[in-house]
N, C-alpha and C. Protein backbone atom coordinates (compact mmCIF):
# COMPACT_ATOMS: atom_id res chain seq x y z
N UNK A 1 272.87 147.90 -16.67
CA UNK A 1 272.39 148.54 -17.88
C UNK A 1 272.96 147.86 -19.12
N UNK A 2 274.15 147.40 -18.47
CA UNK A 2 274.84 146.88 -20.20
C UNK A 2 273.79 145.79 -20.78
N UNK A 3 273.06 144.49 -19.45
CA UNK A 3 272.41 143.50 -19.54
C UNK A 3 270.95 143.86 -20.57
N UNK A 4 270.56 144.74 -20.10
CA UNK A 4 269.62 145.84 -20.76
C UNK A 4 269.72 146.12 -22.00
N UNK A 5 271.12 146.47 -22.43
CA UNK A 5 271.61 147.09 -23.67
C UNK A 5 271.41 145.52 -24.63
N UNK A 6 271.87 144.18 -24.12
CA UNK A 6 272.03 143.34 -24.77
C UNK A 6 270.51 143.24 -25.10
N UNK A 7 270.11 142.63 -24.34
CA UNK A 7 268.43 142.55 -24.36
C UNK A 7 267.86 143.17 -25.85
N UNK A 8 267.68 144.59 -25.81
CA UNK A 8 267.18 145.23 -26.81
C UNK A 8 268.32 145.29 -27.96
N UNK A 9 269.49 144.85 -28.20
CA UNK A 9 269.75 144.52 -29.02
C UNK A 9 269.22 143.27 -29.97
N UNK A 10 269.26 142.19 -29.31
CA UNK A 10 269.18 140.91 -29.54
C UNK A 10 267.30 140.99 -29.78
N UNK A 11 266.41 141.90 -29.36
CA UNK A 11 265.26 142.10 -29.41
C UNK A 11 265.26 142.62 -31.12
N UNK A 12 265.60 143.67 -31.29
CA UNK A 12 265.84 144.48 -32.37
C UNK A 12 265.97 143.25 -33.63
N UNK A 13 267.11 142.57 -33.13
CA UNK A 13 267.19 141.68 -34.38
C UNK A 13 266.25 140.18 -34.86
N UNK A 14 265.17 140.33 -33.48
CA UNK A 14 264.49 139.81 -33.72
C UNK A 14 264.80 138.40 -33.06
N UNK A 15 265.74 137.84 -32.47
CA UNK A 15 265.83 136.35 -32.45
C UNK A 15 266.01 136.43 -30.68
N UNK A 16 265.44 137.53 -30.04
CA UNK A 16 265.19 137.18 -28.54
C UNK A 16 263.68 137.83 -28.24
N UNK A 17 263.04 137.20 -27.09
CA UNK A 17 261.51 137.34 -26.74
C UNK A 17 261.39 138.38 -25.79
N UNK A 18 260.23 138.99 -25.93
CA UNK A 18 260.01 140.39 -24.53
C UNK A 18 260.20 140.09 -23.40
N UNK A 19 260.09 139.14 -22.97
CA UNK A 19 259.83 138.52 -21.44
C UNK A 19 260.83 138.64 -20.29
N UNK A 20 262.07 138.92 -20.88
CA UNK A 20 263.72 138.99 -20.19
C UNK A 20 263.08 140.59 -19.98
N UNK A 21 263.50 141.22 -21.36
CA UNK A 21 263.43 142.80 -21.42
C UNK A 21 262.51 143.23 -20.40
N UNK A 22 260.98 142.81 -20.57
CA UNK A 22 260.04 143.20 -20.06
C UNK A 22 260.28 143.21 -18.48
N UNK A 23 260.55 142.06 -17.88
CA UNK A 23 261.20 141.50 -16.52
C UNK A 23 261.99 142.66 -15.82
N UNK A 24 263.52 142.98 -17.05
CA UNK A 24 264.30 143.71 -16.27
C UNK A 24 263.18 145.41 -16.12
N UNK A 25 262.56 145.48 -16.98
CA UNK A 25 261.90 146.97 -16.99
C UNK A 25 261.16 147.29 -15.25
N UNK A 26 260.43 145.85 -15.46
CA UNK A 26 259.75 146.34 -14.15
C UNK A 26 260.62 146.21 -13.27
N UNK A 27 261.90 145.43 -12.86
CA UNK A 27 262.62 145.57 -11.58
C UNK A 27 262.78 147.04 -11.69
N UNK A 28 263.25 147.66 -12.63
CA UNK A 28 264.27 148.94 -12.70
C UNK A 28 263.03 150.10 -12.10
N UNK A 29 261.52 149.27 -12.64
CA UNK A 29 260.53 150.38 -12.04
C UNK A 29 259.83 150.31 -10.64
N UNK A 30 260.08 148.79 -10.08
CA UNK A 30 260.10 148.56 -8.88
C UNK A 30 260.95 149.44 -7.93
N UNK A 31 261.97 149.21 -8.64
CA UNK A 31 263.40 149.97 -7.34
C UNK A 31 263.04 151.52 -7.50
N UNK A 32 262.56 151.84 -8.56
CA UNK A 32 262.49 153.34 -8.74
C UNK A 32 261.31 153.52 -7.78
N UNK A 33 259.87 153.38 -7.66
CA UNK A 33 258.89 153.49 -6.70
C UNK A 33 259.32 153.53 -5.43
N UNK A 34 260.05 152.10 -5.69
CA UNK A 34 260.66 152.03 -4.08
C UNK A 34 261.45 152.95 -3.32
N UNK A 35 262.75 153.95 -4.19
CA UNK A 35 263.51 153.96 -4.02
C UNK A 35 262.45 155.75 -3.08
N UNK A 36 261.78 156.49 -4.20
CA UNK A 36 260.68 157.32 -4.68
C UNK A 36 260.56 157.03 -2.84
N UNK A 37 259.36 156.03 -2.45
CA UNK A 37 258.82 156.27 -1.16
C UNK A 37 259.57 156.25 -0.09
N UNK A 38 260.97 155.38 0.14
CA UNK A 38 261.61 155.70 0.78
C UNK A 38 262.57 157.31 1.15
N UNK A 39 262.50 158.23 -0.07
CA UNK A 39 262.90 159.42 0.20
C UNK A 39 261.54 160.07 0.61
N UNK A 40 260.56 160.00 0.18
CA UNK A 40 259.38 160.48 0.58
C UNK A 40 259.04 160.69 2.23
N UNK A 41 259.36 159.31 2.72
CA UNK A 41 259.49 158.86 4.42
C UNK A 41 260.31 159.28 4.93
N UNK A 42 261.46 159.36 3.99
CA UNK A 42 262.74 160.17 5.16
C UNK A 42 262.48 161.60 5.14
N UNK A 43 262.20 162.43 4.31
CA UNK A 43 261.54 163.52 4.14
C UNK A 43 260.81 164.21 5.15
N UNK A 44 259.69 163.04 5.16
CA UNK A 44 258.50 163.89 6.33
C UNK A 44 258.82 163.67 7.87
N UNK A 45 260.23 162.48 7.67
CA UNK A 45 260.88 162.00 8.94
C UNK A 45 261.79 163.40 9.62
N UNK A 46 262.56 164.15 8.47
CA UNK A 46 263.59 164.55 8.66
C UNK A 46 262.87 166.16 9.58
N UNK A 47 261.85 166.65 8.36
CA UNK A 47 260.91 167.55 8.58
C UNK A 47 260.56 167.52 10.38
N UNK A 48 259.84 166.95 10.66
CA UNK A 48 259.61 166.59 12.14
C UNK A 48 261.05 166.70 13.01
N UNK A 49 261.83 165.95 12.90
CA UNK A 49 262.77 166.29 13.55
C UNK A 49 263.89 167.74 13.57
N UNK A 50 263.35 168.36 12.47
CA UNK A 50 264.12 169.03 12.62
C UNK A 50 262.85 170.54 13.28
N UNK A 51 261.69 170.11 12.83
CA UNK A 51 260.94 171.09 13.80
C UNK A 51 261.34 171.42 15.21
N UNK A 52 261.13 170.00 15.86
CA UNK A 52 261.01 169.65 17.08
C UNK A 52 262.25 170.23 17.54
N UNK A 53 263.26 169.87 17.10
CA UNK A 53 265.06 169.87 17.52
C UNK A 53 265.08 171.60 17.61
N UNK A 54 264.49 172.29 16.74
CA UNK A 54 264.55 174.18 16.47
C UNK A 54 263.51 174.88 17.75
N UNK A 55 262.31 173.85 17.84
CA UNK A 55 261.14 174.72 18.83
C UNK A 55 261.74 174.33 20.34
N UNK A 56 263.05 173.43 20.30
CA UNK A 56 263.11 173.07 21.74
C UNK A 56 264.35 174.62 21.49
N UNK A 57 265.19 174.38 20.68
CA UNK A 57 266.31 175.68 21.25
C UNK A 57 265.81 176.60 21.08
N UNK A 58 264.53 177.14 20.41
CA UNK A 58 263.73 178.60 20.71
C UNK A 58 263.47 178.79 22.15
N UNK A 59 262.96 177.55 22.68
CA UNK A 59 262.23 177.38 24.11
C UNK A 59 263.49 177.58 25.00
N UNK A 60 264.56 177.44 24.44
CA UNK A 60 265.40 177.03 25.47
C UNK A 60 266.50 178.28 25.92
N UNK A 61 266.15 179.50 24.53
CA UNK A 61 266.97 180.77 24.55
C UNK A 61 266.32 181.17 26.04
C-alpha cells in the first residue's frame, strides 16, 4: 500500500503517468475477485461436508 501511496502522490503532482497506478489497481482487483471465489468454493465445499458428516451421525444414533 505504501507503493500505492507513492504512486498517487507523485500522480497528484503531476510528474508521474497512470499506467504504474492503473497496473497496481487492477492486481489489487484481481486478488480481490480471486480471493472473493475462492471463499465462495470453500463455502459450498464446507456446506456439503458438513451436511453429509451430520446425516451420517443422525443415521448412526
Amino acid at each position: 500500500f505504501q507503493e500505492l501511496a507513492n504512486y498517487v502522490g507523485a500522480l497528484m503532482q503531476g510528474v508521474d503517468d497512470k499506467s504504474r497506478f492503473v497496473s497496481i489497481i487492477w492486481k489489487l482487483l484481481m486478488f480481490y475477485v480471486l480471493a472473493s471465489a475462492a471463499n465462495f468454493i470453500y463455502s459450498i465445499l464446507f456446506t456439503q461436508v458438513v451436511g453429509k458428516s451430520t446425516n451420517r451421525m443422525r443415521i448412526g444414533l
